[in-house]
N, C-alpha and C. Protein backbone atom coordinates (compact mmCIF):
# COMPACT_ATOMS: atom_id res chain seq x y z
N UNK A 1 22.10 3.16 28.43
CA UNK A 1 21.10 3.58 27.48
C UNK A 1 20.02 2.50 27.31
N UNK A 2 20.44 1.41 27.52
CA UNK A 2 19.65 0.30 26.93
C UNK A 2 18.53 0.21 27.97
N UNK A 3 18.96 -0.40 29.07
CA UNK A 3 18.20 -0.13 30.86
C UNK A 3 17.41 0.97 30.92
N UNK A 4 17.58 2.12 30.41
CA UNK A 4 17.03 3.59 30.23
C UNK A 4 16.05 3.34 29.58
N UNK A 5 16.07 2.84 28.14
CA UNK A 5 14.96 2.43 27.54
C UNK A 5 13.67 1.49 27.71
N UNK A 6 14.27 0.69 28.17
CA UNK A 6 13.42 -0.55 28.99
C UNK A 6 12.72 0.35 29.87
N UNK A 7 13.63 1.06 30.98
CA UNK A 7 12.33 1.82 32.07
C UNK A 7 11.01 3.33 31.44
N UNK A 8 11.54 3.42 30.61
CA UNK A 8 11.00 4.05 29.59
C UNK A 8 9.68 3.65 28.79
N UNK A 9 9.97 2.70 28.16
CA UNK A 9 9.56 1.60 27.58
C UNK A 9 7.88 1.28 28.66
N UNK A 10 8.42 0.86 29.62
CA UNK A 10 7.50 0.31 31.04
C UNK A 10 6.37 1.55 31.16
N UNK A 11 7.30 2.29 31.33
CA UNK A 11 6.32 3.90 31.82
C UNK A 11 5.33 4.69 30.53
N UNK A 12 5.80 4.44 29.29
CA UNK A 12 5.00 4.46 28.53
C UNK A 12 4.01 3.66 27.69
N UNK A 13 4.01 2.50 28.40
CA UNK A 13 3.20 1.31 27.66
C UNK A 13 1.75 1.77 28.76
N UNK A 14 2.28 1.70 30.02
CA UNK A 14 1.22 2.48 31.25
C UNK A 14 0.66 3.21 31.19
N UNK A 15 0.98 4.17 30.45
CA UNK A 15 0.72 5.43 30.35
C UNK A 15 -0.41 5.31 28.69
N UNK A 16 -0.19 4.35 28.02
CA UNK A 16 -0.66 4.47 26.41
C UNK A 16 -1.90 3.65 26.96
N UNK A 17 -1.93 2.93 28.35
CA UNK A 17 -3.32 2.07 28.28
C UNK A 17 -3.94 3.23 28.90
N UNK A 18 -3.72 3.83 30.18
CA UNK A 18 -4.77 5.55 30.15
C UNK A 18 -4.95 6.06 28.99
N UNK A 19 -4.42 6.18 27.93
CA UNK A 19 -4.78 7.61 26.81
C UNK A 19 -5.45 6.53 25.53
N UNK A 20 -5.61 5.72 25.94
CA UNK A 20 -6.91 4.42 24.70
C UNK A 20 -8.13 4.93 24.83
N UNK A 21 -7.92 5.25 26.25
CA UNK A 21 -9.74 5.96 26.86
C UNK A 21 -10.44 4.42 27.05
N UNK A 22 -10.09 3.52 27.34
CA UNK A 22 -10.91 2.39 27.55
C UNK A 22 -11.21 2.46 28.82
N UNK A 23 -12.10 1.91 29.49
CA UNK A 23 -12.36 2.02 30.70
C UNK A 23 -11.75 0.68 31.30
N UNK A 24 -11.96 1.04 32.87
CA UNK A 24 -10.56 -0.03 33.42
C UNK A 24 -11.81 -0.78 34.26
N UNK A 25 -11.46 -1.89 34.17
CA UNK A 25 -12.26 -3.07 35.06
C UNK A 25 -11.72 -3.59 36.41
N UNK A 26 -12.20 -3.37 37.31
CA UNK A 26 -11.52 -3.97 38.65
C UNK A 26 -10.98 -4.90 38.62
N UNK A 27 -9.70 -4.01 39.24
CA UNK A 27 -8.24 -4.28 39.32
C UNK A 27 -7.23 -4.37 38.18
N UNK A 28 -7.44 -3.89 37.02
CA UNK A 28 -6.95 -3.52 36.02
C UNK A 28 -5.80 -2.78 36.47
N UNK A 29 -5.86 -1.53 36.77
CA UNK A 29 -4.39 -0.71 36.73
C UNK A 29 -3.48 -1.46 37.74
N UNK A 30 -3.72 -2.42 38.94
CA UNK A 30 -2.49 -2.97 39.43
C UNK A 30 -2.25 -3.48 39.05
N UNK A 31 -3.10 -4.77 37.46
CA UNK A 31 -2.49 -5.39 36.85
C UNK A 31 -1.19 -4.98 36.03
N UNK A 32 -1.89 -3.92 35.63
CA UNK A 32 -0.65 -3.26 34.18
C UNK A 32 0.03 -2.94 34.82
N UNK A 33 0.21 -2.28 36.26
CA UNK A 33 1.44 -2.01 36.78
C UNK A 33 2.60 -3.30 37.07
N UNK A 34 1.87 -4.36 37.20
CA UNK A 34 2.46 -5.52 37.69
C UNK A 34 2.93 -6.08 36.77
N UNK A 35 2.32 -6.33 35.53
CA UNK A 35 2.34 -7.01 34.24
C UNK A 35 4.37 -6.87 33.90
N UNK A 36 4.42 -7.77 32.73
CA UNK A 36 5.48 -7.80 32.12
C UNK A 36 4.62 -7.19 30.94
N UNK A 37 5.95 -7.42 29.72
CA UNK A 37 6.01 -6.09 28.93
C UNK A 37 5.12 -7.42 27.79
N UNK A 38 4.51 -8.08 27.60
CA UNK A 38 4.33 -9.07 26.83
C UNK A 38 2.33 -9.15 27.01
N UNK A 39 2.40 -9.23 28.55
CA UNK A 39 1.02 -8.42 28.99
C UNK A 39 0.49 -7.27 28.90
N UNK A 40 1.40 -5.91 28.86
CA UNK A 40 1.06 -4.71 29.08
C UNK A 40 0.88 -4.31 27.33
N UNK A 41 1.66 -5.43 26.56
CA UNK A 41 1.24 -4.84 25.19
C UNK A 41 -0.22 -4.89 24.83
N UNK A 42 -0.48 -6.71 25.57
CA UNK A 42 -1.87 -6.55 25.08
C UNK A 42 -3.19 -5.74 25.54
N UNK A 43 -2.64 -5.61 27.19
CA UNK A 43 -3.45 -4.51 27.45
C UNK A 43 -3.65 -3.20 26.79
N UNK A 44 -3.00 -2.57 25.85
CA UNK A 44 -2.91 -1.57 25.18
C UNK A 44 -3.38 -2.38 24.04
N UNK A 45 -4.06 -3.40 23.79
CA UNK A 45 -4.05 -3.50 22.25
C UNK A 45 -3.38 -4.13 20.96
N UNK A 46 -1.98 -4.49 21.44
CA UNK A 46 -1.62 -4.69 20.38
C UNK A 46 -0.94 -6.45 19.93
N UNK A 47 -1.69 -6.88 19.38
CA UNK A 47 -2.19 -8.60 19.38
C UNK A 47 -1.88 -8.70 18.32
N UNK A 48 -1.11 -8.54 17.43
CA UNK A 48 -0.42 -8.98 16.04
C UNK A 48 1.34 -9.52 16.29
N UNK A 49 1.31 -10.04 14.75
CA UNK A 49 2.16 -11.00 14.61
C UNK A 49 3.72 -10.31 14.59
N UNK A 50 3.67 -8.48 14.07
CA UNK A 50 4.63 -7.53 14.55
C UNK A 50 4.81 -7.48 15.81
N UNK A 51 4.25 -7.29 16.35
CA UNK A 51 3.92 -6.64 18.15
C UNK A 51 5.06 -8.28 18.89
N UNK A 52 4.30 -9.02 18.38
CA UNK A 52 5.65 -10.55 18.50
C UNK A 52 7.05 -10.93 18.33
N UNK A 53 6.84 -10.46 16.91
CA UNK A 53 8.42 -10.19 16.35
C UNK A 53 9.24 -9.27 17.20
N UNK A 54 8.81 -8.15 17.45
CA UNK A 54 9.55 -7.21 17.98
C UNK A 54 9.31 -7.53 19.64
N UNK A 55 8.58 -8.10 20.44
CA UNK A 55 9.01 -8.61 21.82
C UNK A 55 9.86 -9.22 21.68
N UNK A 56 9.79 -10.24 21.05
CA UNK A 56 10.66 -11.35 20.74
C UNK A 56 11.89 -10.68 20.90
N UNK A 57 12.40 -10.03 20.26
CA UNK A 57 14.34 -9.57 19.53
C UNK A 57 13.96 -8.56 21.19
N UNK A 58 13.17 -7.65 21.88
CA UNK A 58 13.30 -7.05 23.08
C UNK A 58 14.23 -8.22 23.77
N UNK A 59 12.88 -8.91 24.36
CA UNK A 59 13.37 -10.04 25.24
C UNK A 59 14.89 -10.72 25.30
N UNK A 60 14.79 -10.71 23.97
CA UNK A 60 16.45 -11.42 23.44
C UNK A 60 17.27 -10.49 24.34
N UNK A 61 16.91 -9.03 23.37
CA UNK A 61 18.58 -7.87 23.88
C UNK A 61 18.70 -7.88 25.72
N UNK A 62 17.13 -7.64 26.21
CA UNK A 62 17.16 -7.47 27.95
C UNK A 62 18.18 -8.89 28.24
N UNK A 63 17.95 -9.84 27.52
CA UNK A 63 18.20 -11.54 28.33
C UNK A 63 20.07 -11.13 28.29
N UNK A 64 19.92 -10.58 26.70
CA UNK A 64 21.49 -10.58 25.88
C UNK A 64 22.36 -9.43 27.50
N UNK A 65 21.91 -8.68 28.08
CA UNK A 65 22.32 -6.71 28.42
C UNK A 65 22.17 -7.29 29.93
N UNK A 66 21.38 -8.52 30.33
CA UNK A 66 21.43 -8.83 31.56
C UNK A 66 22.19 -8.85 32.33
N UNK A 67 22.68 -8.28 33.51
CA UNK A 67 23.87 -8.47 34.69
C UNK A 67 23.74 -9.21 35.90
N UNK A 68 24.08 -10.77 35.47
CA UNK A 68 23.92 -11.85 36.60
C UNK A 68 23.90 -11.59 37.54
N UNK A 69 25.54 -11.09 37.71
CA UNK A 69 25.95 -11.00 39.01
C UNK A 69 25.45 -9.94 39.56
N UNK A 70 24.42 -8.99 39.16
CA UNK A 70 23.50 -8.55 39.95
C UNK A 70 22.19 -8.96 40.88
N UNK A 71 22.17 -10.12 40.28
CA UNK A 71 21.01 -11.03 40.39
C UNK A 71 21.91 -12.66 41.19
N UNK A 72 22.45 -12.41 41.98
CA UNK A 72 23.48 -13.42 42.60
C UNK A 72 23.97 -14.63 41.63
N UNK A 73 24.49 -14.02 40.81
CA UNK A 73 25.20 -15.24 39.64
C UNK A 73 24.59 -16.35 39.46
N UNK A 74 23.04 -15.76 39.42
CA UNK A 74 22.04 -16.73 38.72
C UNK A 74 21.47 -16.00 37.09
N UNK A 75 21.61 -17.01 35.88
CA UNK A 75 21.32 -16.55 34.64
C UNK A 75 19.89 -16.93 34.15
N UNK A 76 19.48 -16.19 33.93
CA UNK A 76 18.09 -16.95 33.20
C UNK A 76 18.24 -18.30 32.33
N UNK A 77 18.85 -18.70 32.22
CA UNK A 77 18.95 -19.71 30.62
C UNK A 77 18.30 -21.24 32.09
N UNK A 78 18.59 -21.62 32.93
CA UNK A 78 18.42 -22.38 33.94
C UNK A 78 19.53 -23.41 33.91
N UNK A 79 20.92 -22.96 33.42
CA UNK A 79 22.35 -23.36 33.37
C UNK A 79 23.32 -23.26 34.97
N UNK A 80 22.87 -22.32 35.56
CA UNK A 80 23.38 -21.23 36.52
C UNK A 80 23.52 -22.56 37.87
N UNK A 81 25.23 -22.98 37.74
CA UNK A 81 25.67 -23.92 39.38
C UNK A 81 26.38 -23.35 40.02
N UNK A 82 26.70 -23.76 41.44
CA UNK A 82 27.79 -23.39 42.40
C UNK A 82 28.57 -24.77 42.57
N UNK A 83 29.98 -24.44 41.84
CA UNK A 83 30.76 -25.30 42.37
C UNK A 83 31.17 -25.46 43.53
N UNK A 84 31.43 -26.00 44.19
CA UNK A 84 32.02 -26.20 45.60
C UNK A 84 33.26 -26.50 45.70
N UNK A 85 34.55 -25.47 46.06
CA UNK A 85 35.91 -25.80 45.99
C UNK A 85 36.16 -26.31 47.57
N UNK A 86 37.13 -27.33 47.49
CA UNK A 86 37.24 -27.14 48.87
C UNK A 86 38.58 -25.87 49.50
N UNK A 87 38.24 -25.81 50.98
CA UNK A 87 38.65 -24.32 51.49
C UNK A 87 38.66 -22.90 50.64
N UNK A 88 37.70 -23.17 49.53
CA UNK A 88 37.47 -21.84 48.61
C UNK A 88 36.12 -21.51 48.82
N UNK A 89 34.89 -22.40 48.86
CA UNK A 89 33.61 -21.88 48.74
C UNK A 89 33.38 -22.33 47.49
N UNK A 90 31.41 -21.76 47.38
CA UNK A 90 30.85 -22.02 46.10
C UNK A 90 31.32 -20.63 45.10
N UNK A 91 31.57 -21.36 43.94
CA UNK A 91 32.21 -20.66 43.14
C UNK A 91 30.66 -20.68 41.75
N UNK A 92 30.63 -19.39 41.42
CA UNK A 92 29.07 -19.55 40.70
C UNK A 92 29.67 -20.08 39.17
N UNK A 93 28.62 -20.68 38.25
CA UNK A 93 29.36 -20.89 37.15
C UNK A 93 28.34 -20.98 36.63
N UNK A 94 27.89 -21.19 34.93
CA UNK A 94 27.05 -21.57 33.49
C UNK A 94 27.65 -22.86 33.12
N UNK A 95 26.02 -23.61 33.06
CA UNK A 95 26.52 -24.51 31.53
C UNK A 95 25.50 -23.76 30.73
N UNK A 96 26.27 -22.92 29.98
CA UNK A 96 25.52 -21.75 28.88
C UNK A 96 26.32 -22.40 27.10
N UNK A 97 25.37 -22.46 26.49
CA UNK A 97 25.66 -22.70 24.76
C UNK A 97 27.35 -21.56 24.85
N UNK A 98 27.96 -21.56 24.20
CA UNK A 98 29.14 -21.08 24.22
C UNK A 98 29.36 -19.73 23.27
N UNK A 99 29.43 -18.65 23.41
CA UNK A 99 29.44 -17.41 23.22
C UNK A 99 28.04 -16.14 23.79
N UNK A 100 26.88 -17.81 24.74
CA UNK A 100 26.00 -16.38 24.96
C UNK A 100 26.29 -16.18 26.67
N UNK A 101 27.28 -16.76 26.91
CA UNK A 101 27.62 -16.87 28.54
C UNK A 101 28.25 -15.71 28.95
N UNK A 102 28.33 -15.17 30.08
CA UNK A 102 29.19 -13.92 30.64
C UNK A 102 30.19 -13.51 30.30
N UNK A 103 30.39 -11.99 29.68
CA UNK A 103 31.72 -11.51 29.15
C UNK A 103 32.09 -10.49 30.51
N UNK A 104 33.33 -10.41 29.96
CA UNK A 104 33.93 -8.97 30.85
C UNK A 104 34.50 -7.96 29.73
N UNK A 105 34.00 -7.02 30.35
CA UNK A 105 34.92 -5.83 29.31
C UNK A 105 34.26 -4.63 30.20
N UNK A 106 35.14 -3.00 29.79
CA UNK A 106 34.72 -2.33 30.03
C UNK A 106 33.94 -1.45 29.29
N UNK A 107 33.94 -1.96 28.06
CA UNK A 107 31.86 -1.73 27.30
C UNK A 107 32.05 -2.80 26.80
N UNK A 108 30.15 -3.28 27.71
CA UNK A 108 29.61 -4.30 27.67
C UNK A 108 28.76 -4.68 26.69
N UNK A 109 28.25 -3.59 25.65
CA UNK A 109 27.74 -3.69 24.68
C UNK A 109 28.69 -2.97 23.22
N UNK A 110 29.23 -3.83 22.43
CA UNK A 110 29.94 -3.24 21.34
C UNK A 110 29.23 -2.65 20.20
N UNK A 111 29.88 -1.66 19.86
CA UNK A 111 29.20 -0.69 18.44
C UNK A 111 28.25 -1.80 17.88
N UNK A 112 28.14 -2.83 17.18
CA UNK A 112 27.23 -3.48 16.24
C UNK A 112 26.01 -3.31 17.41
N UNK A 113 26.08 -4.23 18.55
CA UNK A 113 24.82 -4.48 19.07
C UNK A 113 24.39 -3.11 19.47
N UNK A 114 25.17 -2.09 19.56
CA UNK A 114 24.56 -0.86 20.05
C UNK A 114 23.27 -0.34 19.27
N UNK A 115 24.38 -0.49 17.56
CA UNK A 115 23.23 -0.21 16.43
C UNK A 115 22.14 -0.84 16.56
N UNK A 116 22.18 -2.20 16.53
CA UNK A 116 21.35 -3.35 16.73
C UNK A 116 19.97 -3.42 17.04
N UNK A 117 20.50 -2.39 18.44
CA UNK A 117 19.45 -2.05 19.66
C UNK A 117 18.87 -0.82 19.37
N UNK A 118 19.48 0.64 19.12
CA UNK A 118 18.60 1.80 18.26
C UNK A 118 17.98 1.48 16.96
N UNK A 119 18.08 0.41 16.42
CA UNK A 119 17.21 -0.09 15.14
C UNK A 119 16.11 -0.62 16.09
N UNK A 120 16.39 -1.76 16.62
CA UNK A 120 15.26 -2.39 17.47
C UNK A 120 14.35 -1.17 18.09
N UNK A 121 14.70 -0.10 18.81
CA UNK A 121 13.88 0.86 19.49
C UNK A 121 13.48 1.95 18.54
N UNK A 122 13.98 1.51 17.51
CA UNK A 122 13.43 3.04 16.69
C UNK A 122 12.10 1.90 15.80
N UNK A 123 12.21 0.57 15.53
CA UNK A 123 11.33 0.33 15.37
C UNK A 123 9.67 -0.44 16.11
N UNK A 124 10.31 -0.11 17.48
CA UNK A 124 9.44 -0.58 18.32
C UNK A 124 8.34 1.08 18.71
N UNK A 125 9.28 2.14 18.53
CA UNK A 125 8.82 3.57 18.74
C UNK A 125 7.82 3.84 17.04
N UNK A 126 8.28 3.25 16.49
CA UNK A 126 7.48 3.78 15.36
C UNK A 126 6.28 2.60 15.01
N UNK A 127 6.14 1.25 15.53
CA UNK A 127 4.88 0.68 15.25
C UNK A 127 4.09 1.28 16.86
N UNK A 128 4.38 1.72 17.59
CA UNK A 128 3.83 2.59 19.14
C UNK A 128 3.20 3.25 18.20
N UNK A 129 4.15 4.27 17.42
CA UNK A 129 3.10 5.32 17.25
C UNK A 129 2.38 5.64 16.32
N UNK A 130 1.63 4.50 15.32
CA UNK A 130 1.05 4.56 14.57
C UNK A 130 0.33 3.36 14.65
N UNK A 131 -0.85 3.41 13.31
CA UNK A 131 -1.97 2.38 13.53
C UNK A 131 -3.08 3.20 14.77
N UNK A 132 -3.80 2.06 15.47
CA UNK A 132 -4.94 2.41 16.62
C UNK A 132 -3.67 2.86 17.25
N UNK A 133 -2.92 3.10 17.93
CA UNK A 133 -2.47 3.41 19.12
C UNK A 133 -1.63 5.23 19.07
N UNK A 134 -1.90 5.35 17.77
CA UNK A 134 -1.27 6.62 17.44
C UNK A 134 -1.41 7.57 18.20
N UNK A 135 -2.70 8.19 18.56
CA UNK A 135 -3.09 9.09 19.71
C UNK A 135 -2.40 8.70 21.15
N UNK A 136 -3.03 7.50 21.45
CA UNK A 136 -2.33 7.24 22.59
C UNK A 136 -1.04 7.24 23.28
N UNK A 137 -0.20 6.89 21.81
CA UNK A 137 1.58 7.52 21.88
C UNK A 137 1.94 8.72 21.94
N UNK A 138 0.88 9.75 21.12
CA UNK A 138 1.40 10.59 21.19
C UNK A 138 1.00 11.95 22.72
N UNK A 139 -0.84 11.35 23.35
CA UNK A 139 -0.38 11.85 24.51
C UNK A 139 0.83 11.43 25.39
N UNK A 140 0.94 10.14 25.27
CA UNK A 140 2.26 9.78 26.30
C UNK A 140 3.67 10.07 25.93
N UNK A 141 3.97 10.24 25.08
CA UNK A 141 5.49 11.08 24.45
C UNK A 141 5.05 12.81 24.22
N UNK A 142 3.78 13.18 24.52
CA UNK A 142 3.61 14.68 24.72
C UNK A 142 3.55 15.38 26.02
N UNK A 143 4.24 14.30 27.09
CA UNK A 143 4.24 14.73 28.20
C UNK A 143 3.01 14.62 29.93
N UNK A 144 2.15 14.27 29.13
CA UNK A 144 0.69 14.29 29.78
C UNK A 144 1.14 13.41 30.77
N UNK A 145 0.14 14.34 32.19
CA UNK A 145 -0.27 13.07 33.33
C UNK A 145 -1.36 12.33 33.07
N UNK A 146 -1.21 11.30 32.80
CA UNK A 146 -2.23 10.20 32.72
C UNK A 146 -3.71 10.17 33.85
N UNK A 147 -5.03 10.45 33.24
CA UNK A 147 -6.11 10.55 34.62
C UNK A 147 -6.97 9.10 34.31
N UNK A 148 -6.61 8.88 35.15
CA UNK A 148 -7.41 7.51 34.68
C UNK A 148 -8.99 7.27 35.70
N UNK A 149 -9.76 8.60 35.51
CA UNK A 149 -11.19 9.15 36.25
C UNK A 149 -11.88 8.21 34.88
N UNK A 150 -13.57 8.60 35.30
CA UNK A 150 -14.47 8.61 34.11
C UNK A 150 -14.31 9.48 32.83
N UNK A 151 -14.19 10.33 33.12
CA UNK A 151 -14.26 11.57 32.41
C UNK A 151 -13.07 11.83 31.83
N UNK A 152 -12.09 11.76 31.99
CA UNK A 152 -11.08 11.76 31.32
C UNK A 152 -10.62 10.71 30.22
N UNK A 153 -10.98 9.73 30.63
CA UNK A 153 -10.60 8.06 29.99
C UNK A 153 -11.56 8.23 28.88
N UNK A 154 -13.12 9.07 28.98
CA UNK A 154 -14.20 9.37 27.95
C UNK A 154 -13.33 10.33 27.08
N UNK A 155 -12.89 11.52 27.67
CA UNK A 155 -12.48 12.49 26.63
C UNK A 155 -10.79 11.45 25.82
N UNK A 156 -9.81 10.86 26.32
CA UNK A 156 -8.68 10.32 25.85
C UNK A 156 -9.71 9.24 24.52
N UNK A 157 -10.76 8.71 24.83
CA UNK A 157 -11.48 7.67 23.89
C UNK A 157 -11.88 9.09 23.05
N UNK A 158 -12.39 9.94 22.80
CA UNK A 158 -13.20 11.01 21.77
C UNK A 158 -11.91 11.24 21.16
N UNK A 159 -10.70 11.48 21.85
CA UNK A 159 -9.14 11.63 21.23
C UNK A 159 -8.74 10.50 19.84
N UNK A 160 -9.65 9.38 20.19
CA UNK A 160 -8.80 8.72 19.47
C UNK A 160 -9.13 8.90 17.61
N UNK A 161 -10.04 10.06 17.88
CA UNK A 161 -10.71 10.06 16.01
C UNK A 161 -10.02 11.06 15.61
N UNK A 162 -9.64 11.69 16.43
CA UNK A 162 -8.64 13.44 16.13
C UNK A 162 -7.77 12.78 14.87
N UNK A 163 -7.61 14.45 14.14
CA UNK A 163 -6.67 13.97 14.12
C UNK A 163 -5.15 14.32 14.25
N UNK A 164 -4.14 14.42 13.79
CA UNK A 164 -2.92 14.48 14.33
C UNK A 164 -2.90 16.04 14.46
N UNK A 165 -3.23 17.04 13.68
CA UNK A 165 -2.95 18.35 14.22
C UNK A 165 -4.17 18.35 15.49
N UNK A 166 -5.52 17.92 15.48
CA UNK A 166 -6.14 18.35 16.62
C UNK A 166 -5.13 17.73 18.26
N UNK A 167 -4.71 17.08 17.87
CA UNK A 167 -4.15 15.55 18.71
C UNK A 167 -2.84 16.97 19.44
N UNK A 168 -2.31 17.29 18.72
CA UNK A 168 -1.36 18.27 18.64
C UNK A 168 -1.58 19.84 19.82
N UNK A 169 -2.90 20.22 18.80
CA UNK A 169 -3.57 21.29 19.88
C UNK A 169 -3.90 20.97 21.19
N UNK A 170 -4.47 19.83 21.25
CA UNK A 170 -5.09 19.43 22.30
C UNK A 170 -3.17 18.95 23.36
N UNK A 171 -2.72 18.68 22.64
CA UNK A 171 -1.53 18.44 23.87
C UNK A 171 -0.97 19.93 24.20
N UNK A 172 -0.82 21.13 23.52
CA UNK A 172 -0.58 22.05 23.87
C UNK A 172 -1.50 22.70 25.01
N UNK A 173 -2.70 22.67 24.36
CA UNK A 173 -3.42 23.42 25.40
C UNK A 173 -3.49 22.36 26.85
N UNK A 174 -3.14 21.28 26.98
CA UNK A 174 -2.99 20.62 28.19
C UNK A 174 -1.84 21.13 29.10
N UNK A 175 -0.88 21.73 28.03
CA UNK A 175 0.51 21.92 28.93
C UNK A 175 0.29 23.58 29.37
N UNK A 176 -0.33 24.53 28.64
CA UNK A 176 -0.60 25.35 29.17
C UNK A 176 -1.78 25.62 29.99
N UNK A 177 -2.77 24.59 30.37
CA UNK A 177 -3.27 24.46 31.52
C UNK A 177 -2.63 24.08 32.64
N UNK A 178 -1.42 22.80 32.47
CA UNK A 178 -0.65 22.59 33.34
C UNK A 178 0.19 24.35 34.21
N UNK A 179 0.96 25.01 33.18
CA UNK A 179 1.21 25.87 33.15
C UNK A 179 0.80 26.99 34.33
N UNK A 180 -0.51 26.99 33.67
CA UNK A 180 -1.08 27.82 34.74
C UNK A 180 -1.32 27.51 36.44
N UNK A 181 -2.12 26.19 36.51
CA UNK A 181 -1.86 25.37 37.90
C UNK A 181 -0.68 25.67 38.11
N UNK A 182 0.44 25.13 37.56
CA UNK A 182 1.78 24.97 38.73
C UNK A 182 1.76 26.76 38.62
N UNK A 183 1.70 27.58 37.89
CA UNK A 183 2.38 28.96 38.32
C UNK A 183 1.00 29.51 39.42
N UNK A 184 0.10 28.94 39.96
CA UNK A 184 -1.46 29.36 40.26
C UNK A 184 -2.01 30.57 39.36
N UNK A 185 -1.95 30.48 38.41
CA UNK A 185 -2.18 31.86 37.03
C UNK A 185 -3.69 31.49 36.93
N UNK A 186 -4.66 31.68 38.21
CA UNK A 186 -6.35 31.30 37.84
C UNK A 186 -6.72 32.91 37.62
């Protein structure tokens, strides 16, 4: 769930810098595609001392939910050695502060941090979708393909004065234009 969110997370921060309606400056969109999640906020806008707090405790849970040994039993902290046994090989190991080092279990995240983490995302989903960025969350959690033309990026910017019921209409009647294309209903 957590990993789910994060890729989630990615795809809609992308998606909220198309629906700002700002116009993109060469080489902009490979940036945001490339960007970490610390860049892609500000590309969308959001440069306060919340927007911090709440990377901050992200960063923590991704660092906390991380799977080394996916990443060849190297840890971010820059702790991460290979002992050398003899006739055994390098054996990977941490000098990690003591309780944030590698556990085993078969759930890897226990009930508290679970909560922990749907508090953290329910309040990272609710400063998304309000303030300046409100419109923009809500084309991107209303389903929309993102056009990132002239003309579209103009009409997503005229979006941003709507308000929440026009914001509303206007995502419906997008899906039943969609609608019609995919069924060819011209």
């Amino acid at each position: 769930m957590i990993d789910a969110y994060f890729s989630y997370l990615e795809h809609r921060l992308i998606l909220m810098r198309a629906f700002t309606g700002k116009a993109l400056v060469h080489g902009e969109l490979l940036d945001i595609l490339r960007a970490r999640w610390d860049k892609k906020f500000k590309m969308i806008g959001l440069a306060s001392i919340e927007r911090g707090r709440l990377l901050g405790r992200l960063k923590a849970l991704k660092e906390r939910i991380r799977n080394p040994f996916a990443h060849g039993g190297v840890e971010n902290d820059g702790g991460s050695i290979y002992c050398h046994v003899p006739n055994v090989g390098a054996i990977p190991s941490n000098m990690s502060a003591s309780g944030k080092g590698v556990r085993f279990g078969f759930i890897p995240v226990d009930t508290e941090e679970h909560k922990s983490a749907c508090r953290l995302f329910d309040s990272i989903d609710e400063f998304l979708g309000s303030g300046d960025l409100r419109v923009a969350n809500a084309l991107a959690e209303g389903g929309l393909h993102a056009a990132w033309d002239a003309d579209h990026l103009q009409l997503y910017r005229h979006l941003q004065s709507a308000s929440d019921d026009e914001v509303e209409d206007y995502i419906h009647h997008w899906h039943d234009e969609q609608d019609r294309f995919e069924n060819m209903d011209f």
